[in-house]
PDB file of N, CA and C in Angstrom:
ATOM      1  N   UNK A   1      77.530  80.377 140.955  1.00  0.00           N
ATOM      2  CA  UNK A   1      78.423  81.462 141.313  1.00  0.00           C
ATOM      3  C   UNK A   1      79.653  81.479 140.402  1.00  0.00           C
ATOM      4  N   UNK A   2      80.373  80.346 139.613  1.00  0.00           N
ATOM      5  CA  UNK A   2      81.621  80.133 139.083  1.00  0.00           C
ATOM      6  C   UNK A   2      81.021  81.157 137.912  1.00  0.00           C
ATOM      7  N   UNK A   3      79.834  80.390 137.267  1.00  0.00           N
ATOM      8  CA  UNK A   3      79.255  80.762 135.722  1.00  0.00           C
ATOM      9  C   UNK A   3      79.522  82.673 136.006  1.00  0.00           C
ATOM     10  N   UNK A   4      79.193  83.140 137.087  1.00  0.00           N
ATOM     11  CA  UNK A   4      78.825  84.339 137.145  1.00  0.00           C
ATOM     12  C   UNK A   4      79.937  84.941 136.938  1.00  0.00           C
ATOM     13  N   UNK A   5      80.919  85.076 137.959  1.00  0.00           N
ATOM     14  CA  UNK A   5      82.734  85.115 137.470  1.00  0.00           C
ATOM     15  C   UNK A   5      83.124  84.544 136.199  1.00  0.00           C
ATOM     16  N   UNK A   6      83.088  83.708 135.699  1.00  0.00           N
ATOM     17  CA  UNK A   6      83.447  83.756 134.291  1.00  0.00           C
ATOM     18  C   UNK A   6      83.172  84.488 133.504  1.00  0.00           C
ATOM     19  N   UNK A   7      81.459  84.951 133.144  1.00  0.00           N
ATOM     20  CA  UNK A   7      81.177  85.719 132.588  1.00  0.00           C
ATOM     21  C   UNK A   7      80.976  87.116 132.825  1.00  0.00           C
ATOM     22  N   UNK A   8      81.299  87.639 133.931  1.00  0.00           N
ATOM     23  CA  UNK A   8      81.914  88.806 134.206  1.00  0.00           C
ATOM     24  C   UNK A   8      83.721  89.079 133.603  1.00  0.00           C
ATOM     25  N   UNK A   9      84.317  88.327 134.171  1.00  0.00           N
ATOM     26  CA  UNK A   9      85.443  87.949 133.252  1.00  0.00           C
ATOM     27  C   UNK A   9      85.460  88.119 131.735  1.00  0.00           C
ATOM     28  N   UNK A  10      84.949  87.570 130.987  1.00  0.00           N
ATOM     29  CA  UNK A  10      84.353  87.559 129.555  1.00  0.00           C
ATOM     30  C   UNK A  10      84.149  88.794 129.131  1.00  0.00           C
ATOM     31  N   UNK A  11      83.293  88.989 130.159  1.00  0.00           N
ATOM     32  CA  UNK A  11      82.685  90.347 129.361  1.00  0.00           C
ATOM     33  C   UNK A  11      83.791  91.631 130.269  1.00  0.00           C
ATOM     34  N   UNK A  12      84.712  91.546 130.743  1.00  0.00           N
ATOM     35  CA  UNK A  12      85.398  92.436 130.702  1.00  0.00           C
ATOM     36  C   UNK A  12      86.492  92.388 129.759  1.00  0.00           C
ATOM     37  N   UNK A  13      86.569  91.266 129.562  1.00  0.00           N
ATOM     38  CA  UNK A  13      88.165  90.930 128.733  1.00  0.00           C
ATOM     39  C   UNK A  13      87.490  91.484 127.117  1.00  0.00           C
ATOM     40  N   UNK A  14      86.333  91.175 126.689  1.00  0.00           N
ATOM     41  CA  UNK A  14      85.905  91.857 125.713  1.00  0.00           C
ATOM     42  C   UNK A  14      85.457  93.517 125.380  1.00  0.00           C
ATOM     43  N   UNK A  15      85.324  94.465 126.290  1.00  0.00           N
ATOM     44  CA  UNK A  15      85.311  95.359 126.462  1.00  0.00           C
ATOM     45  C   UNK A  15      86.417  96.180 126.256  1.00  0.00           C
ATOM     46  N   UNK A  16      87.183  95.239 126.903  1.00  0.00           N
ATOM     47  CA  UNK A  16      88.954  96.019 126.693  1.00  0.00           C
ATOM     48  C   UNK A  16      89.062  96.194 125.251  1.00  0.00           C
ATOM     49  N   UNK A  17      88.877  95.224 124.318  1.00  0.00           N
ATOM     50  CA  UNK A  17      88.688  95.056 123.131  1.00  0.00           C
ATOM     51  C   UNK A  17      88.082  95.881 121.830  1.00  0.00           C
ATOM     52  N   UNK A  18      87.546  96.381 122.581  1.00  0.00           N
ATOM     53  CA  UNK A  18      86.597  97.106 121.660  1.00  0.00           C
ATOM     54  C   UNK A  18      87.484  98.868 121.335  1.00  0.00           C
ATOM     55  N   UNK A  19      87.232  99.311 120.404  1.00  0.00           N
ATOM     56  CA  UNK A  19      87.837 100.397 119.938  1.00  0.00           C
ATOM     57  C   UNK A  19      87.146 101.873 120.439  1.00  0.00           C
ATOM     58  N   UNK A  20      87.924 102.685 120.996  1.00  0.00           N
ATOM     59  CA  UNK A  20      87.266 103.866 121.113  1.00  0.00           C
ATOM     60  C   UNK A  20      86.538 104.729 119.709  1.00  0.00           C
ATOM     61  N   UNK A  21      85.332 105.584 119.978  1.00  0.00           N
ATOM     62  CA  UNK A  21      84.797 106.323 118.971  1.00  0.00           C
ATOM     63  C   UNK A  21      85.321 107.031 118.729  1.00  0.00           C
ATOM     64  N   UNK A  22      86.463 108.060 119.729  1.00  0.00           N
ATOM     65  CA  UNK A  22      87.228 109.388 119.622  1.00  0.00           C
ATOM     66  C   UNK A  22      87.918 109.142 118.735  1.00  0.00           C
ATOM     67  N   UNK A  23      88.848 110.619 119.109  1.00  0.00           N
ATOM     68  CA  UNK A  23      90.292 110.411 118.207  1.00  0.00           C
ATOM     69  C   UNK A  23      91.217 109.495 118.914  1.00  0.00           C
ATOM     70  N   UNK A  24      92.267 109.241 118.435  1.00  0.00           N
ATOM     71  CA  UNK A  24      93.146 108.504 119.440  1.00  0.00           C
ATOM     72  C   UNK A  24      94.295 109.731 120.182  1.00  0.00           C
ATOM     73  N   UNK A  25      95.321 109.152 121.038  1.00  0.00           N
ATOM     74  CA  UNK A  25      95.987 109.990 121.853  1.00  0.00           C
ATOM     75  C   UNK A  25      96.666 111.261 120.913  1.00  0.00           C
ATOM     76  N   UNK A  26      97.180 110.594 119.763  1.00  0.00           N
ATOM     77  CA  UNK A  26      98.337 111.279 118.961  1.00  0.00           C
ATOM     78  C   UNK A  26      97.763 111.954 117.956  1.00  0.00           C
ATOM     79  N   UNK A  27      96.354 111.561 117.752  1.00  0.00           N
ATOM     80  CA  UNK A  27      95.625 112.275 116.624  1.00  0.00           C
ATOM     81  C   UNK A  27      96.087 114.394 116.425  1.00  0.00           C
ATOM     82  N   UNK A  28      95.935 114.665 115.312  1.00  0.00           N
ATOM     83  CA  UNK A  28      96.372 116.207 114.772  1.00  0.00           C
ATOM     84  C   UNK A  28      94.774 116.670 115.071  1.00  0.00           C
ATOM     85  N   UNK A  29      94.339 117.720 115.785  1.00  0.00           N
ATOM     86  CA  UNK A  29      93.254 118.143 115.589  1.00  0.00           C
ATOM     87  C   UNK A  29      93.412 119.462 114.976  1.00  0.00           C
ATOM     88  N   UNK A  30      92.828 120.334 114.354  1.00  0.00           N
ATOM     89  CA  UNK A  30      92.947 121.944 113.995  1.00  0.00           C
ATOM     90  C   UNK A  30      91.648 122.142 113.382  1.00  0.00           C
ATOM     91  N   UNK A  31      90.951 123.165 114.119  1.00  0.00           N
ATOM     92  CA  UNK A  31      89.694 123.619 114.298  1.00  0.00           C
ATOM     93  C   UNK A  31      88.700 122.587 114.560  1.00  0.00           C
ATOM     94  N   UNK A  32      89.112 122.126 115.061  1.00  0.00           N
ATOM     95  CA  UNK A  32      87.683 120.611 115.887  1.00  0.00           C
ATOM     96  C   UNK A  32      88.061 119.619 114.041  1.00  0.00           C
ATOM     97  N   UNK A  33      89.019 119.637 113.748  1.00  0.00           N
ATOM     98  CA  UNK A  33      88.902 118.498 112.761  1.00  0.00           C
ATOM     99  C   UNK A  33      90.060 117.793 113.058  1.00  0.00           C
ATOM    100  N   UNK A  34      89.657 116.564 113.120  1.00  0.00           N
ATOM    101  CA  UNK A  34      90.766 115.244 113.294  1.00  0.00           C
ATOM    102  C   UNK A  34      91.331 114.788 111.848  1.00  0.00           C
ATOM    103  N   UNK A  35      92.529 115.285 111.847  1.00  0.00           N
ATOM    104  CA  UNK A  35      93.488 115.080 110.538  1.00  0.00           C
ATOM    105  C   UNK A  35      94.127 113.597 110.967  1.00  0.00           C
ATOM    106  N   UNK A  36      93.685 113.290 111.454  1.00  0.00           N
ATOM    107  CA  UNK A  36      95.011 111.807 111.825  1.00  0.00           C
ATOM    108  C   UNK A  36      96.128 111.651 112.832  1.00  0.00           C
ATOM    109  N   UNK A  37      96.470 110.701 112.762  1.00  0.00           N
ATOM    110  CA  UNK A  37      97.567 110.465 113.849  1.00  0.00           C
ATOM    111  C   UNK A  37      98.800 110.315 113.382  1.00  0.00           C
ATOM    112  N   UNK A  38      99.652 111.159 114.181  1.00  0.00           N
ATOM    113  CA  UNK A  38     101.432 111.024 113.500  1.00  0.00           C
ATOM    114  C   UNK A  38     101.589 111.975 112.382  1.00  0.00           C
ATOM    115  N   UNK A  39     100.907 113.090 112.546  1.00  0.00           N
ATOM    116  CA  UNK A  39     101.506 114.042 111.572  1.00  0.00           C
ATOM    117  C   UNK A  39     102.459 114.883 112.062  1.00  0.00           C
ATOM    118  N   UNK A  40     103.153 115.223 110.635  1.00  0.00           N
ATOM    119  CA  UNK A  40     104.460 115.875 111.283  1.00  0.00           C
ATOM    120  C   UNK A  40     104.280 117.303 110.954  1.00  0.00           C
ATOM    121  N   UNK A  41     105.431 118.013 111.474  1.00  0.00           N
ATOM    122  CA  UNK A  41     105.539 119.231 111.846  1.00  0.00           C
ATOM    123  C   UNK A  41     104.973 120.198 110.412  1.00  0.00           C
ATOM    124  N   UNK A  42     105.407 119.472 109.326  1.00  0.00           N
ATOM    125  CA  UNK A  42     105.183 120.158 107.523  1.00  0.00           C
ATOM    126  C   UNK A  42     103.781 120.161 106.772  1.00  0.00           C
ATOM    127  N   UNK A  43     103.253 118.777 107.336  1.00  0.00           N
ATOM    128  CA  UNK A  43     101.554 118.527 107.760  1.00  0.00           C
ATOM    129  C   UNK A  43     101.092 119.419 108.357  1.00  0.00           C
ATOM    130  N   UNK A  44     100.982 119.502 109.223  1.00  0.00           N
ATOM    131  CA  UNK A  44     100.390 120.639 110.037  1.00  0.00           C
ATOM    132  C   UNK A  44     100.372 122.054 109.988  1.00  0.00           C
ATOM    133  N   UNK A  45     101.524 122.266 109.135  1.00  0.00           N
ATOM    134  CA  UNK A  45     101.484 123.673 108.780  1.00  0.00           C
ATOM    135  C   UNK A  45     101.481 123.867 107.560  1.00  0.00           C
ATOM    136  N   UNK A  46     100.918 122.753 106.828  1.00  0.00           N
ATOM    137  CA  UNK A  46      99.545 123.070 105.601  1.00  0.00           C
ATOM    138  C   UNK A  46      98.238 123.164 106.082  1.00  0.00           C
ATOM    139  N   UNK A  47      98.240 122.184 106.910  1.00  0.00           N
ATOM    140  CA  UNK A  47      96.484 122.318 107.409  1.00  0.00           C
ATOM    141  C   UNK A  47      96.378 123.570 107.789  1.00  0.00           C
ATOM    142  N   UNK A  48      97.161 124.185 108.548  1.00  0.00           N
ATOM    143  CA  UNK A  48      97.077 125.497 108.998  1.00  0.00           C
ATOM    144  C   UNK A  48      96.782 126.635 108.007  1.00  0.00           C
ATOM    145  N   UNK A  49      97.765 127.044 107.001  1.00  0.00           N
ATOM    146  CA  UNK A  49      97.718 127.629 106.303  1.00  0.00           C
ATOM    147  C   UNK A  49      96.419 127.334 105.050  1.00  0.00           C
ATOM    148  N   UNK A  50      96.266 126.220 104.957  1.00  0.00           N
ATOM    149  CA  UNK A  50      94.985 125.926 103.948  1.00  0.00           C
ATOM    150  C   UNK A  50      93.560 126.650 104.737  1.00  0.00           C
ATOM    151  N   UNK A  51      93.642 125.933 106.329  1.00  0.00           N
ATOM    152  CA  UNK A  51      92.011 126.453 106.902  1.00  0.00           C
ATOM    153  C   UNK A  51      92.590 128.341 106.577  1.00  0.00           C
ATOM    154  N   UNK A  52      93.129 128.946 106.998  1.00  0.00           N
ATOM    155  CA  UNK A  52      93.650 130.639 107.023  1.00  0.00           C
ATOM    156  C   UNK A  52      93.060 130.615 105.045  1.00  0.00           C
ATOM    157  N   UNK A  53      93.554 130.050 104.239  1.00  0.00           N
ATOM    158  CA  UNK A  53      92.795 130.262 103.294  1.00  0.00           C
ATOM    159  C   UNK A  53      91.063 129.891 102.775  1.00  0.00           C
ATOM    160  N   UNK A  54      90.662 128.681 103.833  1.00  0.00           N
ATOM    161  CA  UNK A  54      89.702 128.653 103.809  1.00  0.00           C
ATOM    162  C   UNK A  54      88.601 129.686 104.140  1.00  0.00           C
ATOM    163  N   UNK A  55      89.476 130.684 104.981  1.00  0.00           N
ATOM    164  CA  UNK A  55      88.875 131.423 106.229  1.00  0.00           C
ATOM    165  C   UNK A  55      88.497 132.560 105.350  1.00  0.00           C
ATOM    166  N   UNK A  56      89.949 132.513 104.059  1.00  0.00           N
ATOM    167  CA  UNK A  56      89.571 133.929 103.085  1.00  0.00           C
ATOM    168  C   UNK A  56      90.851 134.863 103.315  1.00  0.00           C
ATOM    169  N   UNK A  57      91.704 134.026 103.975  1.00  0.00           N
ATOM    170  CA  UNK A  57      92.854 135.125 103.785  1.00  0.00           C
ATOM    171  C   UNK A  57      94.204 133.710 103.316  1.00  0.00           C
ATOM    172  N   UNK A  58      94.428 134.120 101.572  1.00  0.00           N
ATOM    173  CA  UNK A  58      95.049 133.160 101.435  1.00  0.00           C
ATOM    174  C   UNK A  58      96.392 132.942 102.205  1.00  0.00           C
ATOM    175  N   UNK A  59      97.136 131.838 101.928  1.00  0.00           N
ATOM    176  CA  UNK A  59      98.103 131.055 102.647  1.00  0.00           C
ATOM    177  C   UNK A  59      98.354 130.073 102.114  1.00  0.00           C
ATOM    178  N   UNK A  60      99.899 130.277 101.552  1.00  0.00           N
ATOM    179  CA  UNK A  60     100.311 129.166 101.036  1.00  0.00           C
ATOM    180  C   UNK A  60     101.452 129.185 100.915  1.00  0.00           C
ATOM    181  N   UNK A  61     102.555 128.633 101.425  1.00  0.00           N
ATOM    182  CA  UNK A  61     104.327 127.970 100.981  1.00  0.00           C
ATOM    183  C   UNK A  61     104.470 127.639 100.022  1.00  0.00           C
ATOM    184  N   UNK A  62     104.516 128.362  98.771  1.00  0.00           N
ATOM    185  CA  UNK A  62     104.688 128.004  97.372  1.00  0.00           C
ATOM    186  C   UNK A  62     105.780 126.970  97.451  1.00  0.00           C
ATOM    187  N   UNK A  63     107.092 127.142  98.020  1.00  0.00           N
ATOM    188  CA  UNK A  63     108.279 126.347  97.900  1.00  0.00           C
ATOM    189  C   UNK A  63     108.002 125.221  98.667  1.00  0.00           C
ATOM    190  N   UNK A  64     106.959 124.808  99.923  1.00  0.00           N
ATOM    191  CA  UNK A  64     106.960 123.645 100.292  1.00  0.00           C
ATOM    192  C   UNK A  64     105.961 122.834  99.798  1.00  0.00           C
ATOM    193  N   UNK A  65     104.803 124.061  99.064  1.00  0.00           N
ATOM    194  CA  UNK A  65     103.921 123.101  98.309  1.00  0.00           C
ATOM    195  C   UNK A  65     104.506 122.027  97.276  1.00  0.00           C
ATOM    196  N   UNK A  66     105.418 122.764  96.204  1.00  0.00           N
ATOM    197  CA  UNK A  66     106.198 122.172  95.819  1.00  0.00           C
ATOM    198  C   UNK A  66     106.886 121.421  95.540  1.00  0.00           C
ATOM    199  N   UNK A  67     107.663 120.756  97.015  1.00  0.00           N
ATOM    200  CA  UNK A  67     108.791 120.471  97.274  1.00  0.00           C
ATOM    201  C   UNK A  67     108.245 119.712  98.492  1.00  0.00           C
ATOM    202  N   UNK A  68     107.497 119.401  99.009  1.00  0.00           N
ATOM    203  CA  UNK A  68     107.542 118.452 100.227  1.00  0.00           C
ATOM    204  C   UNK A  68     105.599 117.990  99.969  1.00  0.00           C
ATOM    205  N   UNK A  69     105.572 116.527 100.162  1.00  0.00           N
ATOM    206  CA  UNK A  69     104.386 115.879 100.254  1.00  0.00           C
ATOM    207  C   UNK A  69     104.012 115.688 101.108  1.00  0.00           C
ATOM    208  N   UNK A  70     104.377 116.111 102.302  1.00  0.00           N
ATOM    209  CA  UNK A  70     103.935 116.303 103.628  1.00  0.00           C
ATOM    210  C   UNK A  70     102.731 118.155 103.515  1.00  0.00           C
ATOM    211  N   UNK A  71     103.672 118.541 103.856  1.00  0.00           N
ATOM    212  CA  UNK A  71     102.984 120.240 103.336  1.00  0.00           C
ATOM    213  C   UNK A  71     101.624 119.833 102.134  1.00  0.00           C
ATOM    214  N   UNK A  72     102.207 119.717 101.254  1.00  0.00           N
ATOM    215  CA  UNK A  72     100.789 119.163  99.911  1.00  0.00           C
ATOM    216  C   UNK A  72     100.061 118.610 100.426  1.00  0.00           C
ATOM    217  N   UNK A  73     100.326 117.418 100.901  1.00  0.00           N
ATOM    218  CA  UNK A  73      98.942 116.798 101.400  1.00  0.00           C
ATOM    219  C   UNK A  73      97.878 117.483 102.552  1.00  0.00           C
ATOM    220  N   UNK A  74      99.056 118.099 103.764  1.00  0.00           N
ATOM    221  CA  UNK A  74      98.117 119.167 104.473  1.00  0.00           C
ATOM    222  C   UNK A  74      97.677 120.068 104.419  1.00  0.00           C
ATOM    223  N   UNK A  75      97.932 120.398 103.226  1.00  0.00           N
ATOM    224  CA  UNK A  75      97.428 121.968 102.726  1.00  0.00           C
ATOM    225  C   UNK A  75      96.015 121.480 101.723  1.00  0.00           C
ATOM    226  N   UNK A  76      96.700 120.673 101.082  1.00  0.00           N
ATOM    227  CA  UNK A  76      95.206 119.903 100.374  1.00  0.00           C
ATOM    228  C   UNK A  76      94.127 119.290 101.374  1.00  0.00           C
ATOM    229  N   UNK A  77      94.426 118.778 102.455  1.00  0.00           N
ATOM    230  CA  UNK A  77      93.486 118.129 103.067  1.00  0.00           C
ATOM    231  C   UNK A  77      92.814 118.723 103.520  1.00  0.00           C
ATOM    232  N   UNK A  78      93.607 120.404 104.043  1.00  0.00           N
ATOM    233  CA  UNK A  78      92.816 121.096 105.358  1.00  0.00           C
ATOM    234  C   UNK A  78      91.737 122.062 104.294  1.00  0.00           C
ATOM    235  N   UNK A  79      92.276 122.557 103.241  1.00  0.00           N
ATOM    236  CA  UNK A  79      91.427 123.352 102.682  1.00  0.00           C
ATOM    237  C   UNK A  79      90.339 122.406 102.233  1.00  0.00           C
ATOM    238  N   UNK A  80      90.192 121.147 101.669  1.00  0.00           N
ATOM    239  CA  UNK A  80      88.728 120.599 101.841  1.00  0.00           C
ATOM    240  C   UNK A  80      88.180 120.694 102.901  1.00  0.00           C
ATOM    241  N   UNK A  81      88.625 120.055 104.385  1.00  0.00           N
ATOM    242  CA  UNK A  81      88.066 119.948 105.389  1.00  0.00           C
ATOM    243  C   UNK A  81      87.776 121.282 105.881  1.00  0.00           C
ATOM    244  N   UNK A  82      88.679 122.550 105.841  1.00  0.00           N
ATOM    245  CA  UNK A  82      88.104 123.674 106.688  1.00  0.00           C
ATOM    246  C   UNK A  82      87.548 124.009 105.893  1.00  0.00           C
ATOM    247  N   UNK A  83      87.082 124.429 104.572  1.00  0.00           N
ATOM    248  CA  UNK A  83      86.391 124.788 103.462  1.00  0.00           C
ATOM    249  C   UNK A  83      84.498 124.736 104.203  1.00  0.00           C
ATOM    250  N   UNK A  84      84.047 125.660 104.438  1.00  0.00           N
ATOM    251  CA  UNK A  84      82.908 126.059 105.010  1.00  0.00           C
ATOM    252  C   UNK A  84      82.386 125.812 106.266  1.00  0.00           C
ATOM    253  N   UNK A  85      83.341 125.709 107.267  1.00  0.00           N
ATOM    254  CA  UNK A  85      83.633 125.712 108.364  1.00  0.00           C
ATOM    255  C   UNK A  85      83.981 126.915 109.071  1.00  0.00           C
TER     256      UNK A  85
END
């Protein structure tokens, strides 16, 4: 009976352990795509504007493309990712 509680024990304490498949809580989603976790407000409104060009109606913040690597990177990321979607 002890062995049995222990290894119920065990095998819960290892379970906890283990990593979810999802996204996590904080993850960015836009159009069912998981951009990551902790993006900020300038991120996100590249991804935005990149999928709107993916879509065929361009979109783009020339001055934040520019000028902020936040925006660049989400505008670059989303137009690969929404790109035939």
């Amino acid at each position: 009976m002890k062995n049995i509680g222990i290894s119920l024990l065990v095998g819960l304490f290892l379970t906890a352990c283990t990593p979810s498949s999802g996204p996590s809580y904080n993850s960015y989603i836009y159009n069912g795509i998981d951009f990551g976790s902790n993006r900020n407000y300038e991120f996100k409104q590249g991804v935005q504007d990149a999928c709107r060009t993916a879509d065929g109606k361009y979109t783009k913040n020339r001055e934040l493309f520019n000028n902020n690597i936040s925006y660049r990177t989400g505008w670059e990321d989303g137009r690969i990712q929404c790109k035939g979607k």
